[in-house]
C-alpha atoms as a PDB file:
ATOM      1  CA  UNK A   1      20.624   3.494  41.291  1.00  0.00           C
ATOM      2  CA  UNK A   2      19.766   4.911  37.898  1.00  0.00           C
ATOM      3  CA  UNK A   3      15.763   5.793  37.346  1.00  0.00           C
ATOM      4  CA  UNK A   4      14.487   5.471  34.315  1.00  0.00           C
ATOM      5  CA  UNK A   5      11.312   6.761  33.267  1.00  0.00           C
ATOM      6  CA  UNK A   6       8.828   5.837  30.314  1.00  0.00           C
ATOM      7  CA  UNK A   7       6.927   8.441  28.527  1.00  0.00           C
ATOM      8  CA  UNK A   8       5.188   5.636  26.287  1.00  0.00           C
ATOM      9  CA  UNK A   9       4.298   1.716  27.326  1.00  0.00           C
ATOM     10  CA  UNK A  10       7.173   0.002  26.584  1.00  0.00           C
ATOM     11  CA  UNK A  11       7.559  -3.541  25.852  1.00  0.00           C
ATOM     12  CA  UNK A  12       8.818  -5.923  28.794  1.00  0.00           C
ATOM     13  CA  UNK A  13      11.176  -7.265  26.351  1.00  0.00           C
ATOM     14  CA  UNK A  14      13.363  -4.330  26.076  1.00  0.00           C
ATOM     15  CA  UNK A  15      12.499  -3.245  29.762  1.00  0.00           C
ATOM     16  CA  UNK A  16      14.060  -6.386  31.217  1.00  0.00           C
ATOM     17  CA  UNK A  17      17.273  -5.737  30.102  1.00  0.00           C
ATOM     18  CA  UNK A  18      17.517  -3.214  32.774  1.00  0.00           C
ATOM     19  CA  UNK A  19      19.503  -4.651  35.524  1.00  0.00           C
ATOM     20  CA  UNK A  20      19.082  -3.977  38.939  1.00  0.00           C
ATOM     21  CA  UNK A  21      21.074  -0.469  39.214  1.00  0.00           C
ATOM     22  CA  UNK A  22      18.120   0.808  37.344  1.00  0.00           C
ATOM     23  CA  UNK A  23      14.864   1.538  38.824  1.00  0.00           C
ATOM     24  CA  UNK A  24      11.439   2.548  36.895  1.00  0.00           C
ATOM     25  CA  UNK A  25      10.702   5.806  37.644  1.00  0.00           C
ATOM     26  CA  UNK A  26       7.209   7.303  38.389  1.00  0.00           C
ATOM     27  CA  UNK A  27       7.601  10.470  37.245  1.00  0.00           C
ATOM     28  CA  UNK A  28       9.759  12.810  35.208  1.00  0.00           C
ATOM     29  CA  UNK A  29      10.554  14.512  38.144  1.00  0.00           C
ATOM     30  CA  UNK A  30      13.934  13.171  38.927  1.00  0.00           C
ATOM     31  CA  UNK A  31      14.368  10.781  35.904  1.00  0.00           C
ATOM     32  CA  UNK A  32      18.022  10.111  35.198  1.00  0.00           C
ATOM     33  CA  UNK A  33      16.608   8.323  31.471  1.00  0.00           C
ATOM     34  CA  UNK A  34      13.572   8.562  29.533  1.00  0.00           C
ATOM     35  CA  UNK A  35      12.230   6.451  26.999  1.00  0.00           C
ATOM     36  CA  UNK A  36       9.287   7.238  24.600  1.00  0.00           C
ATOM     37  CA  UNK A  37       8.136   6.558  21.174  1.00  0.00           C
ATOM     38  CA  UNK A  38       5.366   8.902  19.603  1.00  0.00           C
ATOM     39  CA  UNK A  39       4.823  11.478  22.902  1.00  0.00           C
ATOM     40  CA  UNK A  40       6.166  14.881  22.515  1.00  0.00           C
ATOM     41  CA  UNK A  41       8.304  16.323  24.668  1.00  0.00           C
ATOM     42  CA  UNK A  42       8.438  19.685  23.279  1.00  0.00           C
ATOM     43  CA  UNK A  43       5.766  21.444  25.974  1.00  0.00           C
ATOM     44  CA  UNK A  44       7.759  19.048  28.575  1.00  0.00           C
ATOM     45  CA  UNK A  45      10.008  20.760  31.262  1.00  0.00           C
ATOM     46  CA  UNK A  46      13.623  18.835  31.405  1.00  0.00           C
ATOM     47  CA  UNK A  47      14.653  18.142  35.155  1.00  0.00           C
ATOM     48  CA  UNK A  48      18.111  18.817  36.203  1.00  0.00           C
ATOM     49  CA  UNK A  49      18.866  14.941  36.507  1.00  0.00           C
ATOM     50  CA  UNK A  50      17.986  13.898  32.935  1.00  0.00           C
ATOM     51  CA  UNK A  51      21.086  12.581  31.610  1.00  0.00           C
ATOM     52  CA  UNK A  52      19.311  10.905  28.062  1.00  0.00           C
ATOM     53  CA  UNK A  53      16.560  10.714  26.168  1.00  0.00           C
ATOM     54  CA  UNK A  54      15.749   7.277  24.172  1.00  0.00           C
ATOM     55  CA  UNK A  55      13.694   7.475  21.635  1.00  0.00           C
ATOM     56  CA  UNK A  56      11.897   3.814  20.237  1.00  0.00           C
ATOM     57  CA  UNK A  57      12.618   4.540  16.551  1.00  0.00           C
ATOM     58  CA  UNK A  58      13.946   6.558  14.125  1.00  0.00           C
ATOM     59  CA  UNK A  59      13.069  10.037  14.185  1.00  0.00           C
ATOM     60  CA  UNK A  60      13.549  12.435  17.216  1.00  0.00           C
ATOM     61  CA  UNK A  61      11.306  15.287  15.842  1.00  0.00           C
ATOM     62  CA  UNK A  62       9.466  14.737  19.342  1.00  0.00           C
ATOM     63  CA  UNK A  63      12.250  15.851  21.359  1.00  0.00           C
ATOM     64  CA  UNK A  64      13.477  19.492  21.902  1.00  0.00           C
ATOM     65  CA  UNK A  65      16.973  18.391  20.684  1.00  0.00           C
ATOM     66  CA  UNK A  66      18.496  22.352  21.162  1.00  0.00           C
ATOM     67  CA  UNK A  67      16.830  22.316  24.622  1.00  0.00           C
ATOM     68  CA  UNK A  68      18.540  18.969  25.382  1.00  0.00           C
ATOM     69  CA  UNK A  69      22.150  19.980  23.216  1.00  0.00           C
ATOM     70  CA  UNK A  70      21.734  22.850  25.798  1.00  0.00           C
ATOM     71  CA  UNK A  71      21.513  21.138  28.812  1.00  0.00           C
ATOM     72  CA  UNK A  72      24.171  18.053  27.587  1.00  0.00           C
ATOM     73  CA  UNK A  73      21.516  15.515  27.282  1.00  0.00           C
ATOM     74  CA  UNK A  74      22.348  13.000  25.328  1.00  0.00           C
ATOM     75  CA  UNK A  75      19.211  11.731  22.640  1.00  0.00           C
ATOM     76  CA  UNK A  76      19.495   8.313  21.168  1.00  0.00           C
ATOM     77  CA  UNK A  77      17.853   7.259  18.637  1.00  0.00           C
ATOM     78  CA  UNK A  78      16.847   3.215  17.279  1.00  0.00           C
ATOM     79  CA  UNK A  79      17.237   2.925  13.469  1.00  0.00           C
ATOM     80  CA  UNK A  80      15.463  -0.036  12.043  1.00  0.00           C
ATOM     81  CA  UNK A  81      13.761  -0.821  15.618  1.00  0.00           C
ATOM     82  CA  UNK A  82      10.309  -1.001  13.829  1.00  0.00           C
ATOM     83  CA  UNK A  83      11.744  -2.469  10.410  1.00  0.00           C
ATOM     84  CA  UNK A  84       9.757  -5.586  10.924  1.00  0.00           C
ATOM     85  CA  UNK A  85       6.943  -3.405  11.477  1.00  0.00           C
ATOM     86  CA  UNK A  86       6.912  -1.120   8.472  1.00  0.00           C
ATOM     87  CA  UNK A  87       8.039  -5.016   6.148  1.00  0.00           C
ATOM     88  CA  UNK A  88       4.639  -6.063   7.415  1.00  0.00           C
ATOM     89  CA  UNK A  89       2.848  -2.911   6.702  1.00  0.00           C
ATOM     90  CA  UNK A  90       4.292  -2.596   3.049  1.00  0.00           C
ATOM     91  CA  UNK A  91       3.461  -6.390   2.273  1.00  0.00           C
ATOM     92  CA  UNK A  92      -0.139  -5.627   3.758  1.00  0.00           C
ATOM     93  CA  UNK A  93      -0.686  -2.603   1.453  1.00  0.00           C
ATOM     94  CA  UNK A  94       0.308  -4.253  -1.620  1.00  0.00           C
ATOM     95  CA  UNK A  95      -1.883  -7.934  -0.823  1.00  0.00           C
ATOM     96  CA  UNK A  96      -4.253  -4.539  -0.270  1.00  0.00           C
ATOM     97  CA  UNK A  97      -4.233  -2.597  -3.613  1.00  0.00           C
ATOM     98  CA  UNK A  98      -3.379  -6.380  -6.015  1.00  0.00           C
ATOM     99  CA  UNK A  99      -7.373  -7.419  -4.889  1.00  0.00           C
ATOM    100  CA  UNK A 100      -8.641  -4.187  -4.189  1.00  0.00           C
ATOM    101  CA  UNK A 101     -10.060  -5.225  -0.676  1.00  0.00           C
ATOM    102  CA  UNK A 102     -10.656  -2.061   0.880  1.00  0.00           C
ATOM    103  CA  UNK A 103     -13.414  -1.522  -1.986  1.00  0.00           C
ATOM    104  CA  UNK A 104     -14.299  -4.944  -1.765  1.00  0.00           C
ATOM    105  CA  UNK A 105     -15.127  -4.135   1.867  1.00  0.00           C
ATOM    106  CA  UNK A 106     -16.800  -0.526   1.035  1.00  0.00           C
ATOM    107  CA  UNK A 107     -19.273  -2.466  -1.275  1.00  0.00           C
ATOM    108  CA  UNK A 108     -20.264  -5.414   1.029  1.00  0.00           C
ATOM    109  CA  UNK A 109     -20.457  -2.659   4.048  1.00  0.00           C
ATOM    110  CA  UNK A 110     -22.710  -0.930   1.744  1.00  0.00           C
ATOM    111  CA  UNK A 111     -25.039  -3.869   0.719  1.00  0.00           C
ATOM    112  CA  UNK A 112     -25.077  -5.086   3.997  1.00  0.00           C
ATOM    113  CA  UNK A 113     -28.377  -5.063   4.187  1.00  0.00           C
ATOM    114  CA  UNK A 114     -28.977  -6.836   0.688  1.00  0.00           C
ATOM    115  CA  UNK A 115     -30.664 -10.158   1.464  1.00  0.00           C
ATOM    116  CA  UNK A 116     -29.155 -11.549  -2.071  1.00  0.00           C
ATOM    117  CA  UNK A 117     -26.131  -9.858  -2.041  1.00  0.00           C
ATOM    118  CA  UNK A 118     -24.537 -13.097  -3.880  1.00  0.00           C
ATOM    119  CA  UNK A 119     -26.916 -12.469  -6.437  1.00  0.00           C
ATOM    120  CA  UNK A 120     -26.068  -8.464  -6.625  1.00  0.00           C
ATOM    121  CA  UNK A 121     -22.225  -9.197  -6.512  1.00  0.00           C
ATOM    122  CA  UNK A 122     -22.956 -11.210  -9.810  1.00  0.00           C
ATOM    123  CA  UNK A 123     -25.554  -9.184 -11.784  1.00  0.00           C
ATOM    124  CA  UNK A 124     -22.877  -6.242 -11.206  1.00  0.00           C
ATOM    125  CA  UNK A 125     -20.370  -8.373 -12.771  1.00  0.00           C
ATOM    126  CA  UNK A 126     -22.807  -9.146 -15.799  1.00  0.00           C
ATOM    127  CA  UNK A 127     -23.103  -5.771 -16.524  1.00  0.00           C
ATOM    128  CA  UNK A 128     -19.460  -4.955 -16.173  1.00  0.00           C
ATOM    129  CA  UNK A 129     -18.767  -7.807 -18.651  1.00  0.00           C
ATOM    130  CA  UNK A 130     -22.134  -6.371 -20.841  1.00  0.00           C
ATOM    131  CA  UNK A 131     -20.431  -2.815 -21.083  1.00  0.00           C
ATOM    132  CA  UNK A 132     -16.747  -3.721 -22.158  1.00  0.00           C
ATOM    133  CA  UNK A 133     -18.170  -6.087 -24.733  1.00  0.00           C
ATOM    134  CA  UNK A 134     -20.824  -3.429 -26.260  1.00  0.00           C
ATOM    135  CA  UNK A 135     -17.580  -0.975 -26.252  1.00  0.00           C
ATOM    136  CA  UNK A 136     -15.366  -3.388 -28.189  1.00  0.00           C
ATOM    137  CA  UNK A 137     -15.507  -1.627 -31.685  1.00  0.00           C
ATOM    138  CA  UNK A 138     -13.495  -4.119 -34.086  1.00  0.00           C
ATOM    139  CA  UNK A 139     -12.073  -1.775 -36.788  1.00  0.00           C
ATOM    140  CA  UNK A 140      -8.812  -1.967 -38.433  1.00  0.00           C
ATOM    141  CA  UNK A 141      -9.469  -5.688 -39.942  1.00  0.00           C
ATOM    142  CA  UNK A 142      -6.677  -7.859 -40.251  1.00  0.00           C
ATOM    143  CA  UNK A 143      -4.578  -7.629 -43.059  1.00  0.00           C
ATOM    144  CA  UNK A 144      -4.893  -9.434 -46.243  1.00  0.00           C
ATOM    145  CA  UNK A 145      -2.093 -12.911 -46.094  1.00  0.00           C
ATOM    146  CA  UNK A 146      -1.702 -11.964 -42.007  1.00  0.00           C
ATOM    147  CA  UNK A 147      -3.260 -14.628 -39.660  1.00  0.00           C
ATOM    148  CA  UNK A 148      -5.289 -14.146 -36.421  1.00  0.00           C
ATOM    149  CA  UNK A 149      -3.427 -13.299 -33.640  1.00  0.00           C
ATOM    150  CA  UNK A 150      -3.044 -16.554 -31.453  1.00  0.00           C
ATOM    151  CA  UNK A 151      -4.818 -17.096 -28.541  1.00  0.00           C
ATOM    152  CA  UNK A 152      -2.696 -15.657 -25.171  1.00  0.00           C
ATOM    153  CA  UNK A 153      -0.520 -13.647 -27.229  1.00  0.00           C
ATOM    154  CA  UNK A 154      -1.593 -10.387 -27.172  1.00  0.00           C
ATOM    155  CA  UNK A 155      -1.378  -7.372 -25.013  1.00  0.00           C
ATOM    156  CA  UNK A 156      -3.523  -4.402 -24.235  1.00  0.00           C
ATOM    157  CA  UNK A 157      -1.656  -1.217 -23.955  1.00  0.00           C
ATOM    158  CA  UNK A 158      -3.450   2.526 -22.556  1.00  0.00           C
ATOM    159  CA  UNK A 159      -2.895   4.744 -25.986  1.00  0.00           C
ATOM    160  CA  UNK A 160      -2.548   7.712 -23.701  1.00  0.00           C
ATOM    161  CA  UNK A 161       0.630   6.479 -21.976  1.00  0.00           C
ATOM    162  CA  UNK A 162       2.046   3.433 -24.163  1.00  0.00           C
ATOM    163  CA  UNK A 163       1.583   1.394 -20.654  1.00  0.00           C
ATOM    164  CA  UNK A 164       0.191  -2.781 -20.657  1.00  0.00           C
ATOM    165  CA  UNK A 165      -2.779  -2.400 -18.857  1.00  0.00           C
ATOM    166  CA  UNK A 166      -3.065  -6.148 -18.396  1.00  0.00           C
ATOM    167  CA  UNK A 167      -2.334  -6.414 -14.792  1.00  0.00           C
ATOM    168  CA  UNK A 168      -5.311  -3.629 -13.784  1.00  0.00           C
ATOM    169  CA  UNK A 169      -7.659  -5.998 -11.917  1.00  0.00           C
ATOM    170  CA  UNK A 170     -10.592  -3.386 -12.570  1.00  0.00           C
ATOM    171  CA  UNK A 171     -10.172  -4.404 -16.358  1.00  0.00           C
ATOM    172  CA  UNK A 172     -11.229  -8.026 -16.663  1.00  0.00           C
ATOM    173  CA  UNK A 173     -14.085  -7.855 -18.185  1.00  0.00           C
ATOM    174  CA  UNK A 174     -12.712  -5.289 -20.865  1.00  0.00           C
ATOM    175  CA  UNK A 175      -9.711  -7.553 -21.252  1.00  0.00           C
ATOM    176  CA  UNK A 176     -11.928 -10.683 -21.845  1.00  0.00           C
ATOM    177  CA  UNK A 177     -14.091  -8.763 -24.446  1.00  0.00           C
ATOM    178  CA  UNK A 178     -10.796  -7.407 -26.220  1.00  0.00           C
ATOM    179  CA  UNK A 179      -8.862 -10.646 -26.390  1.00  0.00           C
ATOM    180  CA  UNK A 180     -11.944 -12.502 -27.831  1.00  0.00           C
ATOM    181  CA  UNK A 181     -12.578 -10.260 -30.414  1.00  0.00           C
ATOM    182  CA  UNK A 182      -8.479 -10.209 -31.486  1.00  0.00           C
ATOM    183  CA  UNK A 183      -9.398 -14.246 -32.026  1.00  0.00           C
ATOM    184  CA  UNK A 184     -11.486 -13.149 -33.774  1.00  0.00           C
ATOM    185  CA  UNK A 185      -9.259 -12.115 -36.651  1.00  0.00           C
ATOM    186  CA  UNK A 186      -8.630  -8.405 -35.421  1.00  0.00           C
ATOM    187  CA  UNK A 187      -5.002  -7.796 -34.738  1.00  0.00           C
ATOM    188  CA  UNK A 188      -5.864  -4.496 -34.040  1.00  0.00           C
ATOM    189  CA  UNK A 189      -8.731  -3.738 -31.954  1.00  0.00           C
ATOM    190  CA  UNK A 190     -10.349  -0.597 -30.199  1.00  0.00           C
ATOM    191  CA  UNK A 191     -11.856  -0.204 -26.938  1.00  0.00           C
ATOM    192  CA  UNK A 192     -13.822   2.271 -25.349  1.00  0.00           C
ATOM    193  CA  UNK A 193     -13.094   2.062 -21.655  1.00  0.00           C
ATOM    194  CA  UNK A 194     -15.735   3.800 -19.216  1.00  0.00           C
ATOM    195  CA  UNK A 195     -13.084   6.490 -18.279  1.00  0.00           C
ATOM    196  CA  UNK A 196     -12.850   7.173 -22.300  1.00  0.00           C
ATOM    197  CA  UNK A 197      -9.066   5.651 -21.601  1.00  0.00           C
ATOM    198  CA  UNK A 198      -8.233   4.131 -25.126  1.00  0.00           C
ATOM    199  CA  UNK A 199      -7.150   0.653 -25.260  1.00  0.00           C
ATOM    200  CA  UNK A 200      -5.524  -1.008 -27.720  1.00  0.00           C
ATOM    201  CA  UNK A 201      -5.361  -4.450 -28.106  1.00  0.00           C
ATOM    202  CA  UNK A 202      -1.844  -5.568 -30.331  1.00  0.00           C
ATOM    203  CA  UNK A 203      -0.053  -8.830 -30.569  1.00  0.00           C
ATOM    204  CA  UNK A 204       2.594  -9.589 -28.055  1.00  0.00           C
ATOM    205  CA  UNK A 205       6.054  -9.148 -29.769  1.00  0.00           C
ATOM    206  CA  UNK A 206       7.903 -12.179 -29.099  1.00  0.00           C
ATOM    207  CA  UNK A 207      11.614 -11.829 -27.095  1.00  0.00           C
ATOM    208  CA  UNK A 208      14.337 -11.937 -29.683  1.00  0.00           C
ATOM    209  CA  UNK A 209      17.188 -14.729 -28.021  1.00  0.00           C
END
């Protein structure tokens, strides 16, 4: 019988696949197998009667691989074991950084103690909204013969890098100010940003089919 011994906690569901020529062993001792995840093994002494080493995941920098290349132990390793893991983690991090709700949590952890924090959370936007409109400097009028630019059809691009800025969530209220004033009659207007960004707001050019 073949003992097997588990250097992490290991889920039953790959543990009872084992059939009953293996045995779960209690120490390293006189392991014929080990399985781990994240534990090192570098510091580790190898018995005699380890015959492989199986690693939950991709990378085997926590095994002594010359030690074990030395001793003809055989490492395995499980490519895309965790892929369901790390599709969760990347879907997680971008629902994260769309809404900003890590700083959504840093600010109500912060006015936790706020008995009208509904009332805070909206003055702050009122001021947000009262700084991106008192920015908005409307110079370069429109054109003589040109018309307004249409309402939904134009785009705010950073001056600094050419890039549409129009999906930053932190620039609503600068957006709102900007497209309003385009309506206006200003196909071309300026915007102070508070990081001194420039932002230009420019009608949309339309797809040629």
């Amino acid at each position: 019988m073949k003992s097997v011994y588990c250097l992490n906690p290991i889920s039953n569901a790959g543990m009872s696949r084992f059939d009953d020529t293996y045995c779960i062993a209690d120490s390293i001792g006189n392991a014929d197998a080990v399985l781990l995840r994240s534990a090192s093994m570098h510091e580790m002494t190898l018995p005699d009667s380890l015959l492989a080493i199986g690693r939950a995941g991709a990378g085997v920098n926590n095994i002594p691989l010359d030690s074990c290349a030395k001793k003809g132990i055989v490492v395995f390793n499980t490519p895309g074991a965790n892929a369901n893991g790390v599709k969760e983690l990347v879907i997680a991090g971008l629902m994260l950084a769309s809404r900003d709700i890590a700083g959504g949590c840093h600010w109500v952890r912060e006015n936790k103690n706020d008995p009208n924090i509904a009332k805070t959370a909206e003055k702050a936007k009122k001021a947000l909204g009262s700084v991106a409109t008192l920015n908005v400097d409307k110079e370069d009028e429109t054109p003589a013969g040109n018309a307004p630019a249409p309402a939904g059809i134009v785009d705010i691009v950073n001056t600094a890098t050419g890039e549409s800025v129009m999906n930053d969530s932190e620039l609503v209220a600068v957006i709102s100010a900007a497209v309003m004033a385009a309506q206006g009659g200003k196909t071309r207007v300026r915007v102070n940003y508070p990081s001194n960004d420039k932002l230009v707001v420019r009608p949309r050019k339309k797809n040629k089919r």
